[in-house]
C-alpha atoms as a PDB file:
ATOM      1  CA  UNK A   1       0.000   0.000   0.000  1.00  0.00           C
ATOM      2  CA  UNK A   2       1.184   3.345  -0.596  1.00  0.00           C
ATOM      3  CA  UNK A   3       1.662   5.784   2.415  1.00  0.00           C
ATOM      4  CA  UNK A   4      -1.773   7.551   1.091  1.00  0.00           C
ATOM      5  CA  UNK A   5      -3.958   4.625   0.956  1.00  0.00           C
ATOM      6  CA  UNK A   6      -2.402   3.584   4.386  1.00  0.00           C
ATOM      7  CA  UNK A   7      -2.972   6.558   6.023  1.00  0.00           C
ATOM      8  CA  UNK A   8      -6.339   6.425   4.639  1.00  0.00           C
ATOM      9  CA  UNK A   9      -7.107   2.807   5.400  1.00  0.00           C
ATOM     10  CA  UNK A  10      -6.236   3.406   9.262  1.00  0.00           C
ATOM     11  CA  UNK A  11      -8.366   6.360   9.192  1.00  0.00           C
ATOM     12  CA  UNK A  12     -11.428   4.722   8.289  1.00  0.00           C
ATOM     13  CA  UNK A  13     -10.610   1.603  10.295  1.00  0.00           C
ATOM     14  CA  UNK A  14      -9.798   3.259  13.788  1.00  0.00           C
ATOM     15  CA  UNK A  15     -11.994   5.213  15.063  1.00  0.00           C
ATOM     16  CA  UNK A  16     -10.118   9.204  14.438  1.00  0.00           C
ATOM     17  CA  UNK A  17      -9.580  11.973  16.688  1.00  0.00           C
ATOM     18  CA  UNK A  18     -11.714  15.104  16.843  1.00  0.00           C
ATOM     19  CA  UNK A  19      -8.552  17.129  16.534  1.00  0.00           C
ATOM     20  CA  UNK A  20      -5.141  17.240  15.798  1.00  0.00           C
ATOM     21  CA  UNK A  21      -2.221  19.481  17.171  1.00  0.00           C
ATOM     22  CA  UNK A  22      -0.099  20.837  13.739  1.00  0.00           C
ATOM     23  CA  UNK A  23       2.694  18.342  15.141  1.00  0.00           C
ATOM     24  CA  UNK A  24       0.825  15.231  15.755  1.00  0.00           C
ATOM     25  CA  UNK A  25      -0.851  15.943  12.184  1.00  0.00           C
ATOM     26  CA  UNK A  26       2.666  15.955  10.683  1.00  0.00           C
ATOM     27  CA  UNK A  27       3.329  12.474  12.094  1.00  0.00           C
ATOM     28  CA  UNK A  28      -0.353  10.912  11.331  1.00  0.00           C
ATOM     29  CA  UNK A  29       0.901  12.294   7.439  1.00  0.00           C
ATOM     30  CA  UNK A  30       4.333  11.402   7.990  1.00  0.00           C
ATOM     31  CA  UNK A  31       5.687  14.763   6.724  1.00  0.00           C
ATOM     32  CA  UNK A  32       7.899  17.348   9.163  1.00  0.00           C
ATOM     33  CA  UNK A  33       6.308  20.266  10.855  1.00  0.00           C
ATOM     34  CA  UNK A  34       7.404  22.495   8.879  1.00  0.00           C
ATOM     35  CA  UNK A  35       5.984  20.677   5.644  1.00  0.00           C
ATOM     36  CA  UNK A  36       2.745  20.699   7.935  1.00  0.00           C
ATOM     37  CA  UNK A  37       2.756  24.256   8.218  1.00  0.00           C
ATOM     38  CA  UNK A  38       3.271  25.121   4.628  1.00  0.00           C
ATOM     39  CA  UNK A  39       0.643  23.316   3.728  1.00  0.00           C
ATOM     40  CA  UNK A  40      -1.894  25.338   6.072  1.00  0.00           C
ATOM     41  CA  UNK A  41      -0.178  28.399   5.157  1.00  0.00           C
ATOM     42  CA  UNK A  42      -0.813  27.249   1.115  1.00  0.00           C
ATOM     43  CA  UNK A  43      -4.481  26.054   2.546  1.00  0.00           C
ATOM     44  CA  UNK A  44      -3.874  22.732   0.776  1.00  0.00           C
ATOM     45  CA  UNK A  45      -4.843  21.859   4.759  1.00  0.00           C
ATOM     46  CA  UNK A  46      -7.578  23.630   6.648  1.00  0.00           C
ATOM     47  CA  UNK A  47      -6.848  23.899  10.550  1.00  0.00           C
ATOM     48  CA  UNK A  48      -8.658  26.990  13.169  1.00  0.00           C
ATOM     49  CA  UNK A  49      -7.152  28.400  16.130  1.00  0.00           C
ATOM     50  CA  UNK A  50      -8.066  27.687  19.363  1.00  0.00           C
ATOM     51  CA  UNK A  51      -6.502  30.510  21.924  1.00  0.00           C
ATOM     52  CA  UNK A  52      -2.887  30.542  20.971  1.00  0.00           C
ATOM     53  CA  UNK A  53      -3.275  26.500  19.199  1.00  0.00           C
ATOM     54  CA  UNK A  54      -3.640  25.761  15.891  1.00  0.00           C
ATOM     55  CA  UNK A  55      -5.670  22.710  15.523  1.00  0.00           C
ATOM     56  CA  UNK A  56      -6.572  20.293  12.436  1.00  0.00           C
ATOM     57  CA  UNK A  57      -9.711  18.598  12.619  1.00  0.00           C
ATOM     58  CA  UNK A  58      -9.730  14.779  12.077  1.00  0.00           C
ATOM     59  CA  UNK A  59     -12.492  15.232   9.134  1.00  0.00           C
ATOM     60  CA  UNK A  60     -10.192  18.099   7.481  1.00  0.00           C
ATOM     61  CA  UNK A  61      -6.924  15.950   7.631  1.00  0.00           C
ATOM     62  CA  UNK A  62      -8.800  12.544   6.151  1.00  0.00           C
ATOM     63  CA  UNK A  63     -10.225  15.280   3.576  1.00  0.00           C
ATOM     64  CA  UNK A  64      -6.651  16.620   3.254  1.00  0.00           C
ATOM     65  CA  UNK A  65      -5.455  12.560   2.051  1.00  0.00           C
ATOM     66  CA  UNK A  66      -7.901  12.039  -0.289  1.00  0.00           C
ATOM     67  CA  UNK A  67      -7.404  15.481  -2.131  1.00  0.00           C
ATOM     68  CA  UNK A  68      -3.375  14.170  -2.268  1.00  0.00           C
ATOM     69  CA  UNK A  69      -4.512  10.964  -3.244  1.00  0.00           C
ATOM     70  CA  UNK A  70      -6.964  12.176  -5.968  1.00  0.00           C
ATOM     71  CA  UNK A  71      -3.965  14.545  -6.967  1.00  0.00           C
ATOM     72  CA  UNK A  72      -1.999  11.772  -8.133  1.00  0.00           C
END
């Protein structure tokens, strides 16, 4: 299986998180931080503050895999 369809297949197998710090969304993806935070900067991932944390929902990361996946 590719990383994608891995990623994928354990989030629709176990049951995922309501949300996601930036960093522990970089290691669900497997990509660095900083990767991570390019991405929301680009918007290619959605995340929302909460005080002074930046948060991914579970929903918006799965969403974020398929677009990747779709992508190519």
């Amino acid at each position: 299986m590719t990383d994608i369809r891995e990623a994928e297949h354990q989030a629709l197998t176990v049951a995922p998180r309501l949300v996601y710090t930036v960093r522990e969304a970089a290691e669900e993806l497997r990509i660095g931080y900083s990767t991570a935070r390019e991405r929301i900067a680009s918007g290619e991932l959605r995340s929302f503050k909460d005080g002074s944390r930046r948060l991914i929902a579970g929903d918006d990361l799965l969403a974020y895999v398929r677009a990747r996946q779709d992508a190519g």
